[in-house]
Protein backbone atom coordinates (compact mmCIF):
# COMPACT_ATOMS: atom_id res chain seq x y z
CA UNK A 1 21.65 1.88 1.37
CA UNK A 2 23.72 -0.90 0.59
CA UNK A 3 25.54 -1.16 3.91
CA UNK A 4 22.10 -0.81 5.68
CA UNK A 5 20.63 -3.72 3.40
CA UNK A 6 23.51 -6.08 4.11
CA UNK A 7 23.53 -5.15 8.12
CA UNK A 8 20.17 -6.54 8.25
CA UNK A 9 20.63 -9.38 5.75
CA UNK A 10 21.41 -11.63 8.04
CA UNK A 11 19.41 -11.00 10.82
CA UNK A 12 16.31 -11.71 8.32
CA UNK A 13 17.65 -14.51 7.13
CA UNK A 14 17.62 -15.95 11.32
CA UNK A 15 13.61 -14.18 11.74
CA UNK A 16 12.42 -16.22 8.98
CA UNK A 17 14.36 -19.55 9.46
CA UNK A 18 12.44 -19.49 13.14
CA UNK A 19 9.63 -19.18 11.41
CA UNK A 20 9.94 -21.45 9.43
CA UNK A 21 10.96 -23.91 11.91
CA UNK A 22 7.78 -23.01 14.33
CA UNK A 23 6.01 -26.28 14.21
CA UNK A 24 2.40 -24.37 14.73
CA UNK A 25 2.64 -21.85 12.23
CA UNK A 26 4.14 -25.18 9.47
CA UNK A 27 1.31 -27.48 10.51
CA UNK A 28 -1.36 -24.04 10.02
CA UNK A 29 0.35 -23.32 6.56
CA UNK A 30 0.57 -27.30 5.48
CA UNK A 31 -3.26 -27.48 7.14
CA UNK A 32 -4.94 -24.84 4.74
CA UNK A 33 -3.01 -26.21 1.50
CA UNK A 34 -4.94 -29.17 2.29
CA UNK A 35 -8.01 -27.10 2.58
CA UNK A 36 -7.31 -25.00 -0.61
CA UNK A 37 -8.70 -28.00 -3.18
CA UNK A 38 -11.89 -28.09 -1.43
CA UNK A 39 -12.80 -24.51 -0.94
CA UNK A 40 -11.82 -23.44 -4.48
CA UNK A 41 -14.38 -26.05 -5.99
CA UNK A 42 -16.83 -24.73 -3.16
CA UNK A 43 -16.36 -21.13 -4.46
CA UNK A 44 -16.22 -22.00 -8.52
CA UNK A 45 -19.76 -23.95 -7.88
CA UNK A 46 -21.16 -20.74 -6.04
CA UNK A 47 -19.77 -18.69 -8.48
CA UNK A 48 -21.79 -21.04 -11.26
CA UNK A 49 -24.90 -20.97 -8.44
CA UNK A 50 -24.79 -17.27 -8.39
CA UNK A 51 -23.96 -16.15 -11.68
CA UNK A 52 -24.29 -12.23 -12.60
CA UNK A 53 -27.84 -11.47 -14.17
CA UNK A 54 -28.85 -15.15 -14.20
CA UNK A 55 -32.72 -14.70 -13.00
CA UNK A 56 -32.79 -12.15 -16.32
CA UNK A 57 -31.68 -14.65 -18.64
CA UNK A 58 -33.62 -18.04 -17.35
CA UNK A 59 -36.11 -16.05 -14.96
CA UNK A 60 -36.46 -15.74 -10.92
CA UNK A 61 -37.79 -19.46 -10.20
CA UNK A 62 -35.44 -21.11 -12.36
CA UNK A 63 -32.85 -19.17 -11.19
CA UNK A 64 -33.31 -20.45 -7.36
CA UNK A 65 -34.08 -23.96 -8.31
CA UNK A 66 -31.03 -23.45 -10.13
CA UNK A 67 -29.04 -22.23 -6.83
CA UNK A 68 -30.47 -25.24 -4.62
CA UNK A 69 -29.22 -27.79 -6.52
CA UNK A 70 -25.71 -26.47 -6.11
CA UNK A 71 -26.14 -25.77 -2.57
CA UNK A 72 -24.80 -29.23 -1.38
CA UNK A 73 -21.28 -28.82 -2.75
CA UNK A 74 -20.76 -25.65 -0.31
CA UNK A 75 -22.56 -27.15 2.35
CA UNK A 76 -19.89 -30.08 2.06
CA UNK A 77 -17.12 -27.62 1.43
CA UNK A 78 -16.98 -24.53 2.89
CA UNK A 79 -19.31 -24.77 5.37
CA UNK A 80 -17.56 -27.89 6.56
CA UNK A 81 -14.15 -26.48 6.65
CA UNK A 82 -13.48 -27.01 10.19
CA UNK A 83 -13.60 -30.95 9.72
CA UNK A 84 -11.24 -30.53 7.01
CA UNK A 85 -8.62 -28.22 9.15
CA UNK A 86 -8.66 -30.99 11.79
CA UNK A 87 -8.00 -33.52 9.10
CA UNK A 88 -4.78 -31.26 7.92
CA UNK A 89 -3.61 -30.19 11.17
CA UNK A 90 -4.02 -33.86 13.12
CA UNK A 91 -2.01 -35.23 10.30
CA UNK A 92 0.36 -32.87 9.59
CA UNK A 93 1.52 -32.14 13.39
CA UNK A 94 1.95 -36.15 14.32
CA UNK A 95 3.98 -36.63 10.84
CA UNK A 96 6.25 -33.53 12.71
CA UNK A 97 6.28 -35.71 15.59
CA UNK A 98 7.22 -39.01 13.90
CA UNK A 99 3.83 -40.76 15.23
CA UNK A 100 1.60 -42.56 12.76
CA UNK A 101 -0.22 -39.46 10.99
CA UNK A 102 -3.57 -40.85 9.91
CA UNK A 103 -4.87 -42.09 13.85
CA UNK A 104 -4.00 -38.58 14.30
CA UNK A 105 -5.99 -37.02 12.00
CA UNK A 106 -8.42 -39.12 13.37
CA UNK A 107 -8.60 -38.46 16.89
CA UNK A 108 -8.17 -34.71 16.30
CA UNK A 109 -11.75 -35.08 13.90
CA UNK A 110 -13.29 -37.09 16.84
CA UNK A 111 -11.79 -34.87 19.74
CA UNK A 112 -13.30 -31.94 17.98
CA UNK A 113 -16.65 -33.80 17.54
CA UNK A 114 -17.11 -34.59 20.81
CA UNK A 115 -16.65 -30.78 21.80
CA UNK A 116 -19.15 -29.91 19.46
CA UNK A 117 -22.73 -29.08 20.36
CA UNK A 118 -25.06 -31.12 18.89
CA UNK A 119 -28.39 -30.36 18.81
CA UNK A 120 -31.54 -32.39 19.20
CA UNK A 121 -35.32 -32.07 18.79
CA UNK A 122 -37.96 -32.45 15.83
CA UNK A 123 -37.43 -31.07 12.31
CA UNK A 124 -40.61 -28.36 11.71
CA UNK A 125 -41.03 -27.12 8.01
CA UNK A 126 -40.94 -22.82 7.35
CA UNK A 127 -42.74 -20.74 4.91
CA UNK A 128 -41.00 -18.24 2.58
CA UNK A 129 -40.84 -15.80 5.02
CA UNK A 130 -38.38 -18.30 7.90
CA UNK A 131 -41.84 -18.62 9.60
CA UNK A 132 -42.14 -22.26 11.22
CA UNK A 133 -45.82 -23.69 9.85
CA UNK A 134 -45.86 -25.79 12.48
CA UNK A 135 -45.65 -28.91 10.50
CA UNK A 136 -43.36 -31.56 11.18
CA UNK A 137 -40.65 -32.76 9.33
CA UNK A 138 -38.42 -35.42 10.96
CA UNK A 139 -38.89 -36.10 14.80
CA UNK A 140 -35.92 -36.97 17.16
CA UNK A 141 -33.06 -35.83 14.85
CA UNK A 142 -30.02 -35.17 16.45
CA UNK A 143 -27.65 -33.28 14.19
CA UNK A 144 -24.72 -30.29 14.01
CA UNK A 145 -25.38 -27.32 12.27
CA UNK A 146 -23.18 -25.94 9.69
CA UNK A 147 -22.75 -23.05 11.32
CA UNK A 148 -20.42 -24.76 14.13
CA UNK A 149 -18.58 -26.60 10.91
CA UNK A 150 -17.77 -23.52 9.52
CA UNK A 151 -16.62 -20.06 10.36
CA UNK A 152 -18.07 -20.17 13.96
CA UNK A 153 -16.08 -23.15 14.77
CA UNK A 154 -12.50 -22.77 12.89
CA UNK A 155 -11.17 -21.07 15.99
CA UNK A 156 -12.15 -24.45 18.10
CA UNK A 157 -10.94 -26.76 15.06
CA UNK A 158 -7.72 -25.48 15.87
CA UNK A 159 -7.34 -25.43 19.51
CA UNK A 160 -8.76 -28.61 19.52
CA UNK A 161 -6.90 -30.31 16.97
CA UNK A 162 -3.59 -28.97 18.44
CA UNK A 163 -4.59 -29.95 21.65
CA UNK A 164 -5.50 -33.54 20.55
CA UNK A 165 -2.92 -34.19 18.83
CA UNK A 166 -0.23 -32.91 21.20
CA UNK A 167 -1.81 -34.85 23.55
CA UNK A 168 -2.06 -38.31 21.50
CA UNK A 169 1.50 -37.83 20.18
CA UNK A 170 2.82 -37.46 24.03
CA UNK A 171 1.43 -40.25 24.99
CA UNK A 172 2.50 -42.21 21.99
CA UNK A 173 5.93 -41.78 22.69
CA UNK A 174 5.17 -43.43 26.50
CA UNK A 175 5.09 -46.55 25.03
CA UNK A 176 1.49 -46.63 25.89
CA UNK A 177 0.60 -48.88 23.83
CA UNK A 178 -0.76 -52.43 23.00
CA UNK A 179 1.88 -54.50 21.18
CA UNK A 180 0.76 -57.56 19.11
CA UNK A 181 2.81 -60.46 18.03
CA UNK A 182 4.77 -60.39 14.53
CA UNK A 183 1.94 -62.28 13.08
CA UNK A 184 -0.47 -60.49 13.45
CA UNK A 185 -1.22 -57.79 10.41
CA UNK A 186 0.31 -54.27 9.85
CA UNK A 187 -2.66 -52.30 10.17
CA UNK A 188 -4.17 -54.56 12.86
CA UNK A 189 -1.31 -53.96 14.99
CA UNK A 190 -1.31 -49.96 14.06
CA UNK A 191 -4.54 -49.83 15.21
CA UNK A 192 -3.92 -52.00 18.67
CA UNK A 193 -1.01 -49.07 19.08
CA UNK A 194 -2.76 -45.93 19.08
CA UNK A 195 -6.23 -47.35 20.71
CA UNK A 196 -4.85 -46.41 24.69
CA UNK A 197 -3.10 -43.14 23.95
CA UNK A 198 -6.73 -42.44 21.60
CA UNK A 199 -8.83 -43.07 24.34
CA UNK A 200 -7.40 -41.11 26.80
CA UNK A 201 -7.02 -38.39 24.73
CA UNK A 202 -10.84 -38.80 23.99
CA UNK A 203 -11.64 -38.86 27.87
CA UNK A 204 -9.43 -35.89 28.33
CA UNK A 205 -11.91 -33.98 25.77
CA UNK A 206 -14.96 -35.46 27.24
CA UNK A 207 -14.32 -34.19 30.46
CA UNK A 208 -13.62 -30.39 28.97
CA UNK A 209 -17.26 -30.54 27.14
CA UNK A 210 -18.74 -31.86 30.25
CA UNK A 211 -17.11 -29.44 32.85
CA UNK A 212 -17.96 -26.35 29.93
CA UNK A 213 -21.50 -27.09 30.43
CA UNK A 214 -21.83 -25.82 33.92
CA UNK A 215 -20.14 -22.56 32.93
CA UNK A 216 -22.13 -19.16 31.45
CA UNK A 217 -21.35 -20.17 27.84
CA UNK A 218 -22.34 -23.85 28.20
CA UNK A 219 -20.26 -25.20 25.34
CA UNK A 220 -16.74 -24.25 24.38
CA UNK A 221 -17.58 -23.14 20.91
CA UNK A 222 -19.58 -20.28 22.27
CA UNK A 223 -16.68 -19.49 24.80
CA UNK A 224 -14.00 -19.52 21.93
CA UNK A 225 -16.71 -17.45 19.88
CA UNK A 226 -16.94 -14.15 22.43
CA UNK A 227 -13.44 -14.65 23.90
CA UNK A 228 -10.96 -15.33 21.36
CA UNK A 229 -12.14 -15.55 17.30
CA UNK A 230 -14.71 -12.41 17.64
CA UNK A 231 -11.69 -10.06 19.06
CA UNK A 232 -9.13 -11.63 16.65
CA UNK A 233 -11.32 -11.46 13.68
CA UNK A 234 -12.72 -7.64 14.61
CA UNK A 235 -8.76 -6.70 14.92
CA UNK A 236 -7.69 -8.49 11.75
CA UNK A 237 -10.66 -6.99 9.71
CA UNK A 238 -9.04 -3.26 9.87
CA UNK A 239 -6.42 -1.56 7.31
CA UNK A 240 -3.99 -1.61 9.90
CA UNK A 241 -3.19 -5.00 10.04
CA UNK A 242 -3.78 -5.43 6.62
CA UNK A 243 -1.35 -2.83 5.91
CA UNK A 244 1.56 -4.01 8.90
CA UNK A 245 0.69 -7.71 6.60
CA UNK A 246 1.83 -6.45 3.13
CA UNK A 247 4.49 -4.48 4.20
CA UNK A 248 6.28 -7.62 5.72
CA UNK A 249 5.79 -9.55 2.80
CA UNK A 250 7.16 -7.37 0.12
CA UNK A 251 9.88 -6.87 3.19
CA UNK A 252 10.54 -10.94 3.22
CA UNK A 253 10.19 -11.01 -0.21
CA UNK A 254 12.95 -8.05 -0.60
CA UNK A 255 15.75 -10.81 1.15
CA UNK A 256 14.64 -13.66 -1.36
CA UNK A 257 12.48 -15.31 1.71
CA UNK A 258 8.99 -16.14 0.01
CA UNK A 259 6.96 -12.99 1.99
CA UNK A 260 3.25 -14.75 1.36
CA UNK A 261 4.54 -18.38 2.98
CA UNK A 262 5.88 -16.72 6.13
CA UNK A 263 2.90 -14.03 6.73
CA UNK A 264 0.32 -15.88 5.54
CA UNK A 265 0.77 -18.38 8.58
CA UNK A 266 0.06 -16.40 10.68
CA UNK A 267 -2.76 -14.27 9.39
CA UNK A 268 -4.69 -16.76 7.04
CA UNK A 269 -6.83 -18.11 10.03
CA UNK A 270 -8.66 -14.58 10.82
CA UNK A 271 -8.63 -13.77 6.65
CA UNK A 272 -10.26 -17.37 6.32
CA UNK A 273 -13.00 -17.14 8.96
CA UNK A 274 -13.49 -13.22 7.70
CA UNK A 275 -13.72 -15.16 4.15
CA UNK A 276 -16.58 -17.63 5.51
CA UNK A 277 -18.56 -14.78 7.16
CA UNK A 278 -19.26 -13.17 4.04
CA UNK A 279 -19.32 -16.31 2.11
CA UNK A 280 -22.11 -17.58 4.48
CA UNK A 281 -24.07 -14.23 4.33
CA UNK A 282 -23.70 -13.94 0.68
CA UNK A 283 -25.55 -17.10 0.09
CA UNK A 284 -27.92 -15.89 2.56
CA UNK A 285 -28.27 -12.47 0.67
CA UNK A 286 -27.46 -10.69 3.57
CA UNK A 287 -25.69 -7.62 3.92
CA UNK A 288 -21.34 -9.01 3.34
CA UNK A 289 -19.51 -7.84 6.63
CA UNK A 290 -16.00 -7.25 5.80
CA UNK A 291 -14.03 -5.42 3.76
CA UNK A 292 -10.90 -7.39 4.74
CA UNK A 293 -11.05 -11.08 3.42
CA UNK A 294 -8.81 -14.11 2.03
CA UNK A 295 -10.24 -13.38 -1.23
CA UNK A 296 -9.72 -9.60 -1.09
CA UNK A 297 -5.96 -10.05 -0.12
CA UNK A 298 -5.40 -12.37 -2.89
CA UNK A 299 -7.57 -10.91 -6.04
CA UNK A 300 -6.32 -7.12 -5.14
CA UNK A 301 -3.02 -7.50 -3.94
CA UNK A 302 -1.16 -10.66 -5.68
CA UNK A 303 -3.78 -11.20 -7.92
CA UNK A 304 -2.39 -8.53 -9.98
CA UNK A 305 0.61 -10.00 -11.07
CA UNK A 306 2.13 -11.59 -8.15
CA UNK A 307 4.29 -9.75 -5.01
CA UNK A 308 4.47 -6.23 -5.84
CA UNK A 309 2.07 -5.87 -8.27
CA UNK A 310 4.60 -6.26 -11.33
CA UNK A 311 2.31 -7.22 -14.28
CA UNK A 312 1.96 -3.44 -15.16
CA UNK A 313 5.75 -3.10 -14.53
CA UNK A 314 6.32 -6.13 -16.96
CA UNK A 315 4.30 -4.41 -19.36
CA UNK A 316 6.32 -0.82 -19.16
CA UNK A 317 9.32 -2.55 -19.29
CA UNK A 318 8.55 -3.91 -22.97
CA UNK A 319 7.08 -0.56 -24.57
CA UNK A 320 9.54 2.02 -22.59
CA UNK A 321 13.17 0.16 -21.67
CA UNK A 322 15.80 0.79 -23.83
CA UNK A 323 17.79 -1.71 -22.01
CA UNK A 324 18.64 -5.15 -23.75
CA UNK A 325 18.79 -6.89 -20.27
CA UNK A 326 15.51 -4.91 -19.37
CA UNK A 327 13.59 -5.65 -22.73
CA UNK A 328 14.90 -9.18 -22.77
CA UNK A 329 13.65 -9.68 -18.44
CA UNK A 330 9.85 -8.26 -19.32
CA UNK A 331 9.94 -10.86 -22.50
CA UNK A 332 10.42 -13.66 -20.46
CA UNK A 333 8.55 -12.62 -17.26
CA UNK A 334 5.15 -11.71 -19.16
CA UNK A 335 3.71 -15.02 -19.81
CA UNK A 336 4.14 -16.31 -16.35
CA UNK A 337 3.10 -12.81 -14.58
CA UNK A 338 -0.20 -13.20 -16.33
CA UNK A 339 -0.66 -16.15 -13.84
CA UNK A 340 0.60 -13.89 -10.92
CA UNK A 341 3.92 -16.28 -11.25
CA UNK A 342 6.35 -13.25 -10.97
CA UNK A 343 9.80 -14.81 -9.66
CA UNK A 344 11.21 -14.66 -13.12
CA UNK A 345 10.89 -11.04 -12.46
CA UNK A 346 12.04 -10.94 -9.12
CA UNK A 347 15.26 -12.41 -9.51
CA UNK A 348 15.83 -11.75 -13.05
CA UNK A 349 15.75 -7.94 -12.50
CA UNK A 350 16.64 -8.75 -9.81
CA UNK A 351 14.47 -7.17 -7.47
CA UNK A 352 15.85 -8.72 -4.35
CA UNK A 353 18.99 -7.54 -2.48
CA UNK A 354 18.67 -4.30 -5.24
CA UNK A 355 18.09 -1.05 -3.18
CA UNK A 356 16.97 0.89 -6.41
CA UNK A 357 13.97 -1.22 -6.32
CA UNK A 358 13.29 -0.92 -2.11
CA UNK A 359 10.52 1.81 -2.43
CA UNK A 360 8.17 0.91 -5.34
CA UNK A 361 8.22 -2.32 -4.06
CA UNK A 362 6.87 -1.83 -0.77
CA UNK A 363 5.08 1.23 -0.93
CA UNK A 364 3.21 0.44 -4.24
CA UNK A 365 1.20 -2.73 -2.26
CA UNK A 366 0.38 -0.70 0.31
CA UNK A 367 -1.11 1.70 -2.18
CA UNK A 368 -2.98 -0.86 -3.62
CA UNK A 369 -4.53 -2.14 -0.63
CA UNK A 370 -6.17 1.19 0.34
CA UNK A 371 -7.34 1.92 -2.49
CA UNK A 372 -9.23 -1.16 -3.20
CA UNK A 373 -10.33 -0.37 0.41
CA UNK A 374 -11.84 2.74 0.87
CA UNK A 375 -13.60 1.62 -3.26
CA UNK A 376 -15.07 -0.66 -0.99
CA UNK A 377 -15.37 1.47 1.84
CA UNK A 378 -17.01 4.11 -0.17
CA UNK A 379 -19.41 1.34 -1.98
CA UNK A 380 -17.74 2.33 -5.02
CA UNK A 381 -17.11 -1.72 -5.38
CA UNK A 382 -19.22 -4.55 -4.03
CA UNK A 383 -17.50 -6.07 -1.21
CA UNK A 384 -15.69 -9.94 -1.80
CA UNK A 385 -18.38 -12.86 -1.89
CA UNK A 386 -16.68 -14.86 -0.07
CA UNK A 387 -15.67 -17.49 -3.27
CA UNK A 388 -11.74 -18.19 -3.41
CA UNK A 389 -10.29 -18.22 -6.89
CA UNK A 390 -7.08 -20.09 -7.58
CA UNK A 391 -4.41 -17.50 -7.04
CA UNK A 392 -3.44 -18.40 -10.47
CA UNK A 393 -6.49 -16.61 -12.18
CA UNK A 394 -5.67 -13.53 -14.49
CA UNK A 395 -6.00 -10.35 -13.86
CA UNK A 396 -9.76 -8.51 -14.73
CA UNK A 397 -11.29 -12.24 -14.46
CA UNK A 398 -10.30 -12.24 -10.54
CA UNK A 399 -11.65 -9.04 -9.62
CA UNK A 400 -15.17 -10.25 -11.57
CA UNK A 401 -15.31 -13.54 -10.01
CA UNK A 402 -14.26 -12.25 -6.51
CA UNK A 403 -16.66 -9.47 -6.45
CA UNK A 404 -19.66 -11.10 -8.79
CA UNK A 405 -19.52 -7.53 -10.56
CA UNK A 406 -18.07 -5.36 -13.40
CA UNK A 407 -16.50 -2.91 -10.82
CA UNK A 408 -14.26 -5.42 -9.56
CA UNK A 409 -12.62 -6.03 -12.91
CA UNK A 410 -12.63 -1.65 -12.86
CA UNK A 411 -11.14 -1.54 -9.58
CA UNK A 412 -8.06 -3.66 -10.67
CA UNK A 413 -7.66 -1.79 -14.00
CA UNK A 414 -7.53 1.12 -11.75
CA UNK A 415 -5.26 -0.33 -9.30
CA UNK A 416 -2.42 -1.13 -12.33
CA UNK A 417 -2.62 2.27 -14.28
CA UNK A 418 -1.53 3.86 -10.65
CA UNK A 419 0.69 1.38 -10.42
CA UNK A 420 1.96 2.09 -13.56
CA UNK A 421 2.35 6.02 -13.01
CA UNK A 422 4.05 5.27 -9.68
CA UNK A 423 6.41 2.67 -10.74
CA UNK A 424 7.49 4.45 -14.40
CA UNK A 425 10.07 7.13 -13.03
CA UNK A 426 11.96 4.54 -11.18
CA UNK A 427 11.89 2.34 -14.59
CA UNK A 428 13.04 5.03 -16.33
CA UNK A 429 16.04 6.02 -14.51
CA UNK A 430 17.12 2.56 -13.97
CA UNK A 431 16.56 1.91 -17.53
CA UNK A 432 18.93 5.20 -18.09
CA UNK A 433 21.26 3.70 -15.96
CA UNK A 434 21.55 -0.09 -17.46
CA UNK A 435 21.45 1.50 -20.98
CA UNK A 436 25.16 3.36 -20.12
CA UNK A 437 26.13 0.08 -18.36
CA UNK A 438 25.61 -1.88 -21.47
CA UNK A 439 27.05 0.95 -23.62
CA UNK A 440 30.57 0.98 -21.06
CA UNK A 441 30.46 -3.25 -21.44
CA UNK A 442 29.86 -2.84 -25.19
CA UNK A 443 32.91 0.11 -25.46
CA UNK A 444 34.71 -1.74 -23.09
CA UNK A 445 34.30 -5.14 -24.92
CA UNK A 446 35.15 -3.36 -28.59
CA UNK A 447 38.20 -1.61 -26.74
CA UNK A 448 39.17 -5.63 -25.57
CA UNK A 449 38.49 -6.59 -29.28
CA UNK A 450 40.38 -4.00 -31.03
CA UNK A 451 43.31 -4.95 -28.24
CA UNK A 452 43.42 -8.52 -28.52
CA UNK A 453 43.29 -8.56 -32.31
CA UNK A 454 46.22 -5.69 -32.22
CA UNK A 455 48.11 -7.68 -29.69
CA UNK A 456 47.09 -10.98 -32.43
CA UNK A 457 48.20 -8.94 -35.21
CA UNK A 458 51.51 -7.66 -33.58
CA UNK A 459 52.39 -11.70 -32.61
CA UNK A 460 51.62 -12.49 -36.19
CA UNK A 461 54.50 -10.17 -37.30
CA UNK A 462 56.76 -11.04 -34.42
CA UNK A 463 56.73 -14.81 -36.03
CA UNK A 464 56.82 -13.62 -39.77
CA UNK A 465 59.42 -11.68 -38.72
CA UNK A 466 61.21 -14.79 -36.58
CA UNK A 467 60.78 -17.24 -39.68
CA UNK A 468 62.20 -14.44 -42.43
CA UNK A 469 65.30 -14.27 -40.06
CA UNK A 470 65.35 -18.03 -39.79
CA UNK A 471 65.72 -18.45 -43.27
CA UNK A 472 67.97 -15.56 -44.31
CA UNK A 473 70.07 -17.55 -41.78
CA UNK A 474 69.81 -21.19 -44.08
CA UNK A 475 70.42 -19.23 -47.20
CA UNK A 476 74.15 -17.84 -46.25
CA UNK A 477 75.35 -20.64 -44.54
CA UNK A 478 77.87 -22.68 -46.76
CA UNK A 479 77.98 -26.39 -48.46
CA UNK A 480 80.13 -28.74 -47.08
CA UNK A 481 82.80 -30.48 -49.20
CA UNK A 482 81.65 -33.82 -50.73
CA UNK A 483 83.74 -36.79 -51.03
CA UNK A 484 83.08 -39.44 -54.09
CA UNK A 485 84.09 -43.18 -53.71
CA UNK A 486 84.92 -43.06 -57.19
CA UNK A 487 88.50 -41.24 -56.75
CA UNK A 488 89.41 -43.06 -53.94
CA UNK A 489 89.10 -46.26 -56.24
CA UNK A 490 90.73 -44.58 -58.82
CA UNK A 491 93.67 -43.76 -56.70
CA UNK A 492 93.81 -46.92 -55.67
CA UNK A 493 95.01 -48.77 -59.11
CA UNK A 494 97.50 -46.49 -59.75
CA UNK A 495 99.36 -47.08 -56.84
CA UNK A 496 98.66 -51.27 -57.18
CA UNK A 497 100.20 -50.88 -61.24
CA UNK A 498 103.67 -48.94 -59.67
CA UNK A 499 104.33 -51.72 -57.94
């Protein structure tokens, strides 16, 4: 296993540093972190609109009073999400390209605008049942409809944004461009820079709405619609991908490459517009459509403790190691995985490059994804409302929020005790296994002890030894003669009185 794990270390390493050097896939991850801000405070105010038993407690009218003054902030959130991806992806992809990033985020908001089909005609008030009473509200309005804002026309946010701004970058770097003397302002002169390669890129887009009118669809957001995001989104809605999708990232995640960051790229624009299909038919109280969501991904996957599901294993680790090293990891590890923040566990086990932990850690995901499928499936579980919680909320409190019901908060408690029953035997023996590594290091460092203060003691005598010696050899050596002044002197007189 080891030999197989460090053939293809390196080969994984290459995979994900072309991903991560794909300028699309970068500008669609940086794109939806702008996004993220804006549709969690969407989702916590529709969570607040729609709270669980709240025509019991304040009664049916107040209730949907109640839910229509809150209405606004997803109108302006969610259901305007396409605006905000053309925002994130005009500014993200001309930063890329070293070209002034906020003209375009600007002409990628406008290009997509002027695709859009706007619709005109008078305003006529409905009765409680949608029927139109044939009164009239506002004449001549000329407006967009949310619906092309928001799930219907992500797909054409992002063709159009990465057409625009591909487009207004290119011919930014022709030198296309009006240059104004020194003089003359910063922002004046940014402006004068960008207003040729903006308005052909503007024409360019003007022409494609034009010429899309004389086809069967009449508007590109229909054409995009049928063509492209209805087959992508019915694909990406099964367990399969969902499945292929986990497996990768607790793959990427096994090489220390961050499996969520790299996947996610790639996958986040069908699990987003899946996301806004049932948000938009939740608030409609209409049947939800899918299973497979954003929200769903996140609350029953990560959201129960991060990668690989490893609150539950944090929590084994604590009551059932033996192990120091093991007891010591879960300590540290359980206040963050409470957050889903598991890389203390990760690479404190560690996890990665360890092939004793290769088959919990993928399989046990998976496991976790079909069951809180077919719960679903099986209306065991309402299906996700469409809200998206920060991925930061706790375990139990995700699966309410996500789900606007009890049996969410079951399904996850669920979820970790099989978890837990899968993931103990492998704790176990690896806990065996550290605990007679730490007793050979502990033998083996009393062994070096009792050695090293032997050796000590041995040197100790050597010395006493050496300095007993030295000074046996002092004692028996003999004085030397001394010689006094005094009978030299003495001498001396009695030879000077002979004389």
């Amino acid at each position: 296993m080891n030999k197989f794990i460090e053939k293809i270390q390196e080969p994984m390493m290459k995979i994900a540093d072309k991903f991560n050097t794909i300028t699309f896939l970068c500008v669609i991850r940086d794109a939806f972190f702008i996004c993220m801000p804006i549709i969690i405070f969407g989702s916590l105010v529709t969570i607040v609109a729609n709270f669980p038993f709240l025509n019991y407690i304040i009664g049916e009218e107040l209730a949907a009073d109640w839910k229509a003054l809150l209405s606004p902030a997803s109108n302006a959130t969610i259901n305007a999400l396409s605006l905000f991806l053309c925002i994130g992806i005009g500014y993200y992809y001309a930063r890329y390209k070293e070209v002034d990033s906020l003209y375009g985020a600007a002409v990628c908001v406008c290009a997509f605008m002027v695709l859009a089909p706007w619709w005109s005609g008078d305003v006529m008030a409905i009765d409680a049942d949608g029927e139109q009473t044939g009164k009239i509200v506002a004449k001549a309005i000329t407006a967009l409809t949310t619906e092309q804002l928001g799930a219907k026309g992500m797909f054409v946010a992002m063709f159009a944004s990465f057409g625009a701004s591909a487009l207004f970058c290119w011919l930014s770097k022709k030198n296309l461009q009006i240059k104004m003397p020194e003089q003359v302002p910063p922002g004046v002169a940014k402006s004068f820079a960008s207003l040729i390669p903006a308005m052909i890129c503007l024409v360019v887009f003007l022409v494609v709405r034009v010429l899309f009118t004389f086809t069967l669809w009449e508007d590109i957001f229909t054409f995009v619609y049928e063509c492209v995001q209805a087959p992508l989104v019915a694909m990406g809605s099964g367990i399969g991908p969902a499945i292929v999708a986990i497996f990768f990232v607790q793959f990427f995640w096994f090489f220390g490459l961050h499996g969520q960051t790299i996947i996610n790229s790639c996958m986040d624009p069908i699990w987003n517009t899946l996301m806004m299909e049932n948000y938009n038919a939740y608030n409609a109280g209409d049947p939800l459509p899918y299973i497979i969501t954003k929200p769903f991904m996140e609350t029953f996957t990560v959201g129960l403790g991060g990668s690989g599901a490893t609150l539950i294993v944090i929590v084994l680790i604590i009551i059932f190691a033996k192990s120091k090293q093991f007891k010591g990891i879960g300590k540290l590890a359980l206040a963050p995985g409470i957050f889903n923040v598991n890389e203390p566990f990760i690479f404190g086990m560690p996890i990665i490059f360890n092939p004793l932990f290769i088959i919990p850690w993928i399989i046990i995901p998976i496991v976790n994804l079909l069951v809180a499928y077919y719960a679903m499936w099986f209306d065991l579980v309402p299906y996700t409302t469409g809200v998206l919680l920060p991925w930061t909320t706790p375990v139990f409190l995700s699966g309410f929020l996500a789900t606007n019901s009890w049996q969410g908060a079951v399904l996850q408690a669920v979820q970790m005790a099989i978890d837990g029953a899968l993931w103990l035997p492998f704790l176990l023996t690896i806990d065996k296994r550290m605990c007679r590594e730490e007793s050979r290091t502990i033998a083996t460092n009393a062994l070096n002890i009792i050695i090293a203060a032997t050796e000590a003691k041995q040197e100790a005598g050597e010395k006493a030894l050496a300095e007993e010696e030295q000074a046996k050899k002092k004692s028996t050596k003999k004085p030397a003669p001394k010689k006094t002044t005094a009978k030299k002197t003495t001498t001396k007189k009695k030879t000077t009185t002979k004389k």
